[in-house]
N, C-alpha and C. Protein backbone atom coordinates (compact mmCIF):
# COMPACT_ATOMS: atom_id res chain seq x y z
N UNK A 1 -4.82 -28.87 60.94
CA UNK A 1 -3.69 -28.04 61.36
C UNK A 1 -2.79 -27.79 60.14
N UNK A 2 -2.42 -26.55 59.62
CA UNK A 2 -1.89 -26.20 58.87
C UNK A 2 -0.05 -27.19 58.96
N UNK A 3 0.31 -26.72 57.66
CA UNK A 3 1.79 -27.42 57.63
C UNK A 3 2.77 -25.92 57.50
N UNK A 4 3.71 -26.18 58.53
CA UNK A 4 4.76 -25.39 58.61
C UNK A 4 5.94 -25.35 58.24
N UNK A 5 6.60 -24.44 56.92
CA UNK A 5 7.31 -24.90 56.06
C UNK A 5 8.84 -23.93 56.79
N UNK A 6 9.69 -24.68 56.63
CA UNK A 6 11.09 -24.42 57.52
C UNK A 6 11.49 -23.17 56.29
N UNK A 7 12.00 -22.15 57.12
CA UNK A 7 12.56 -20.74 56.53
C UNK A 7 13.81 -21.32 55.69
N UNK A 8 14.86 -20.92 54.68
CA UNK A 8 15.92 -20.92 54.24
C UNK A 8 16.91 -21.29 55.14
N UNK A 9 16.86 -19.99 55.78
CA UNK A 9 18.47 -19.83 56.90
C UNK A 9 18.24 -20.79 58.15
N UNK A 10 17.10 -21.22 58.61
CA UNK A 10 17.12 -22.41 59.27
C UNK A 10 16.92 -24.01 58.70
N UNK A 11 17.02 -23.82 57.60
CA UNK A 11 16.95 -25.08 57.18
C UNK A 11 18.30 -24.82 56.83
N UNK A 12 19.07 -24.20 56.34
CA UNK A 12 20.53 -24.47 55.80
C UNK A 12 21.45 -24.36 57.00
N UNK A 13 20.99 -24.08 58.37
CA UNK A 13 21.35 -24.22 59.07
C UNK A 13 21.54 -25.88 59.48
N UNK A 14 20.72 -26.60 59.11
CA UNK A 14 20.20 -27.81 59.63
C UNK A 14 20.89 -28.23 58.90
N UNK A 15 21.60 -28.37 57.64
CA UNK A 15 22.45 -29.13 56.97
C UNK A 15 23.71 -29.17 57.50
N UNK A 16 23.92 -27.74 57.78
CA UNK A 16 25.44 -27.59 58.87
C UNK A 16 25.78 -28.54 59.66
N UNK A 17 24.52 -29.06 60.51
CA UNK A 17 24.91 -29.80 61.69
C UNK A 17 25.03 -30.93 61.11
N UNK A 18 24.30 -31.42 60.01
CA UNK A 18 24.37 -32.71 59.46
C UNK A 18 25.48 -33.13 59.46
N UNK A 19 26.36 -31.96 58.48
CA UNK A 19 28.00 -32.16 57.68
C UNK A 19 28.63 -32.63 59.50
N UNK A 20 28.35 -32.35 60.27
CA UNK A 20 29.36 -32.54 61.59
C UNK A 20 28.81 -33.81 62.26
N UNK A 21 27.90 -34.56 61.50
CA UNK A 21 27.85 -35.71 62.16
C UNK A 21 29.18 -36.83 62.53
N UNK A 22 28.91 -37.68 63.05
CA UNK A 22 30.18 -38.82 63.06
C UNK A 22 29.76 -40.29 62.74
N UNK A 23 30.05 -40.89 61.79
CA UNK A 23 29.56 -42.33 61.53
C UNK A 23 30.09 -43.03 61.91
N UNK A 24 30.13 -43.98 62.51
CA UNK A 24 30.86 -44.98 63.18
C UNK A 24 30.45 -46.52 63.42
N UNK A 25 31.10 -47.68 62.88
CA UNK A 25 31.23 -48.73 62.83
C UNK A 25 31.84 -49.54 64.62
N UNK A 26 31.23 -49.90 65.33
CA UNK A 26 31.91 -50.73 66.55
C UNK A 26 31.37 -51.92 66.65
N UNK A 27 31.74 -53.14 67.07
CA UNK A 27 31.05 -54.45 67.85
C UNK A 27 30.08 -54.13 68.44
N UNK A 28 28.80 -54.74 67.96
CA UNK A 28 27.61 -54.62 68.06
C UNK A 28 27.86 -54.39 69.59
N UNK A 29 28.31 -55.77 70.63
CA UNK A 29 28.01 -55.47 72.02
C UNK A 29 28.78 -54.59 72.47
N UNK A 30 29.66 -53.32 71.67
CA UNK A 30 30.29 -52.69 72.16
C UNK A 30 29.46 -51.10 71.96
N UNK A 31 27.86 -51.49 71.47
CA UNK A 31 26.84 -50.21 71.47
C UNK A 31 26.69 -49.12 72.72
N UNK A 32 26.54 -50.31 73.71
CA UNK A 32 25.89 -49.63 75.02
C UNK A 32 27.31 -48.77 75.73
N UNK A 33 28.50 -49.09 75.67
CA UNK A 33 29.15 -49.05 76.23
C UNK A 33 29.98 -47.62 75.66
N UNK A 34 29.81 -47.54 74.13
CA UNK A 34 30.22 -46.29 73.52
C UNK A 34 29.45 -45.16 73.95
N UNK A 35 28.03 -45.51 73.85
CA UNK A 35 27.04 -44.24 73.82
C UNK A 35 26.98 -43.84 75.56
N UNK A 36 27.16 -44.75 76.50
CA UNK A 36 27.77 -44.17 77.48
C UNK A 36 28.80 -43.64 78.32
N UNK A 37 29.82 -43.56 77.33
CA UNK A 37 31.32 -42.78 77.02
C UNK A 37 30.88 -41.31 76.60
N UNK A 38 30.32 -41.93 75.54
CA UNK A 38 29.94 -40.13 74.64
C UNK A 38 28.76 -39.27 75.66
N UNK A 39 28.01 -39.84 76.58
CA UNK A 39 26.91 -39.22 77.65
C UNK A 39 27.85 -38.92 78.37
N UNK A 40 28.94 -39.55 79.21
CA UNK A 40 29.68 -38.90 80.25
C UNK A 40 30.33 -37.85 79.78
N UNK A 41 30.67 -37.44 78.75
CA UNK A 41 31.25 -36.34 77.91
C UNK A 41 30.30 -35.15 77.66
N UNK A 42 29.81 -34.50 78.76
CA UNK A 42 28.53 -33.85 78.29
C UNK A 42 28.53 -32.76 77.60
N UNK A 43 27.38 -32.96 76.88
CA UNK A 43 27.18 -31.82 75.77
C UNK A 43 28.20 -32.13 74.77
N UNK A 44 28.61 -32.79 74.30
CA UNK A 44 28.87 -33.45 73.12
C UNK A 44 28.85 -33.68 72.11
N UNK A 45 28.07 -34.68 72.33
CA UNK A 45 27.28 -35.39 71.23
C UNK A 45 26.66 -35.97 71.67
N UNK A 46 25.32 -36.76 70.66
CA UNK A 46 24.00 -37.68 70.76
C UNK A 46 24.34 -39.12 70.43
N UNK A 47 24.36 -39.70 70.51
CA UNK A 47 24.41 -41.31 70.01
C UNK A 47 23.10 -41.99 69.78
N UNK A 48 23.31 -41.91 68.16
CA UNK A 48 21.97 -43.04 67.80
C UNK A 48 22.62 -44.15 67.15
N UNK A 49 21.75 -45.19 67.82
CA UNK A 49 21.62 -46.38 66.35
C UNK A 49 21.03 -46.30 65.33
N UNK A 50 21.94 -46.52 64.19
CA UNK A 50 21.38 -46.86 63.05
C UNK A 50 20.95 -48.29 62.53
N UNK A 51 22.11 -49.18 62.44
CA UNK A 51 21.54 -50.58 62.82
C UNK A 51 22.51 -51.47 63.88
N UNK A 52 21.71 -51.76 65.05
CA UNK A 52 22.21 -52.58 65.85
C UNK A 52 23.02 -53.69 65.85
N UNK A 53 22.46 -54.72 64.63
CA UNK A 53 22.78 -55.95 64.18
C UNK A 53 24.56 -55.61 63.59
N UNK A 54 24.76 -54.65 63.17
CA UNK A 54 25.27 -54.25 62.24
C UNK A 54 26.54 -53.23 63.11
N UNK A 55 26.07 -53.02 64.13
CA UNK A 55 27.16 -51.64 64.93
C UNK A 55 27.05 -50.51 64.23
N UNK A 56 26.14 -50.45 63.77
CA UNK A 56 26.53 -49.03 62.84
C UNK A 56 25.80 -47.91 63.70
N UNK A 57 26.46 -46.65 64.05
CA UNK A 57 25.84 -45.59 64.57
C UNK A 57 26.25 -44.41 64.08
N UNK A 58 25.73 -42.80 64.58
CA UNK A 58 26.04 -41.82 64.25
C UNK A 58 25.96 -41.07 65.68
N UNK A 59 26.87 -40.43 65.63
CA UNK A 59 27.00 -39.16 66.90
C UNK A 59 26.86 -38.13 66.41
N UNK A 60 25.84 -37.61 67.09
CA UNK A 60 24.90 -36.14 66.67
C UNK A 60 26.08 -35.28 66.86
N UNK A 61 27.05 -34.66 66.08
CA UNK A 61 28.13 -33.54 67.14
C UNK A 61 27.46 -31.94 66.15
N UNK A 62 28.30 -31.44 66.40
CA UNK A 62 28.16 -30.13 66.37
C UNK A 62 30.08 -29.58 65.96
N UNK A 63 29.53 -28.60 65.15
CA UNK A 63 31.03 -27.81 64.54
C UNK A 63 32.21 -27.82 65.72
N UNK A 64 31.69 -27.13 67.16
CA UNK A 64 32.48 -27.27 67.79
C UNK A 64 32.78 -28.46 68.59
N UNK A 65 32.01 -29.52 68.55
CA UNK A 65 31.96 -30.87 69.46
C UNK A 65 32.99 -32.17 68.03
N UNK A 66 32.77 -31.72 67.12
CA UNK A 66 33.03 -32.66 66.15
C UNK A 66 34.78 -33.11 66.53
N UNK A 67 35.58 -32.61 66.47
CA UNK A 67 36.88 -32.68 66.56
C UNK A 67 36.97 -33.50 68.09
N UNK A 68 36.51 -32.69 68.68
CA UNK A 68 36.90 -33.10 70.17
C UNK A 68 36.56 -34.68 70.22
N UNK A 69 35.13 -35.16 69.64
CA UNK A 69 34.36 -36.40 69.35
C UNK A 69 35.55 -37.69 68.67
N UNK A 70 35.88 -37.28 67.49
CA UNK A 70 36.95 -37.94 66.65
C UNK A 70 38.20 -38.28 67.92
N UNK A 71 39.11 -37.15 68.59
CA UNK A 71 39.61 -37.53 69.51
C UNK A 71 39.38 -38.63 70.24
N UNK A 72 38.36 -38.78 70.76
CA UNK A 72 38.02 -39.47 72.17
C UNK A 72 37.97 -41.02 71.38
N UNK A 73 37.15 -41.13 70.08
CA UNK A 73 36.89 -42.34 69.43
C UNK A 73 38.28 -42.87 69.78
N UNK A 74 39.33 -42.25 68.95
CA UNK A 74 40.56 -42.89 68.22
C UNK A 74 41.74 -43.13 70.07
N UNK A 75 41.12 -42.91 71.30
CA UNK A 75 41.35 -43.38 72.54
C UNK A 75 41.01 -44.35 73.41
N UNK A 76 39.83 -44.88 72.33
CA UNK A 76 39.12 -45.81 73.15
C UNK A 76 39.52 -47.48 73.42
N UNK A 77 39.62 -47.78 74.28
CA UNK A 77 39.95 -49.32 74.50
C UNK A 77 39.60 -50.47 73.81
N UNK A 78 38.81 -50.01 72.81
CA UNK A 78 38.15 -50.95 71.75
C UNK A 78 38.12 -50.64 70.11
N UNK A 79 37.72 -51.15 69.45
CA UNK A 79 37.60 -51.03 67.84
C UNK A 79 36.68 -49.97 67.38
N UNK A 80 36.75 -48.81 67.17
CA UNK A 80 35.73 -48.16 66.62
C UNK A 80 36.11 -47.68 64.72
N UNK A 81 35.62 -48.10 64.13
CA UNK A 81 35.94 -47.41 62.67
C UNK A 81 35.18 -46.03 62.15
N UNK A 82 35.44 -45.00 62.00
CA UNK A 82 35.06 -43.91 61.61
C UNK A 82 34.77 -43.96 60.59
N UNK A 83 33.48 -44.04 59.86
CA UNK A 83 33.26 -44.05 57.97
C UNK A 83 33.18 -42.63 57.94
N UNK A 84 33.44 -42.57 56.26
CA UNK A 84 33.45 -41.03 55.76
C UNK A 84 31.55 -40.89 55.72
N UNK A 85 31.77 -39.52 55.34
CA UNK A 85 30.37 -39.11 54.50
C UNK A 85 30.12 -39.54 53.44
N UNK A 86 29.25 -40.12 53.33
CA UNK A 86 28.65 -40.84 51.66
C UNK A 86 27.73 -39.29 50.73
């Protein structure tokens, strides 16, 4: 099967969404409990782990979800730290 190489304007598209990710530092046992904050918020954002051990995650947002995302963090009943972009 041949390999299919991503066009320009959709691949620089794909960086876009990158720049609007959200990194975020919480108490490990406070994983499950974020990413189902950010699901009740639908259409949002995504919540992955990056490392568990560690609390470290990223929320998939989007240009227009990004702001709204940051909001909700800096409301939450618990510790969340926002890291920059490296």
């Amino acid at each position: 099967m041949p390999v299919r190489c991503l066009n320009a304007p959709y691949y620089e598209g794909w960086k876009k969404l990158i720049k609007t990710d959200v990194y975020v530092h919480v108490a490990p046992e406070k994983i499950d409990l974020l990413s189902k904050i950010i699901e009740a918020y639908e259409h949002l954002g995504i919540v992955s782990t990056i490392n568990p051990r560690d609390g470290l995650l990223v929320i998939r947002a989007t240009e227009d979800t990004n702001e709204e995302i940051v909001k909700i963090l800096h409301t939450l009943p618990f510790s969340v730290e926002i890291l920059p972009h490296k």
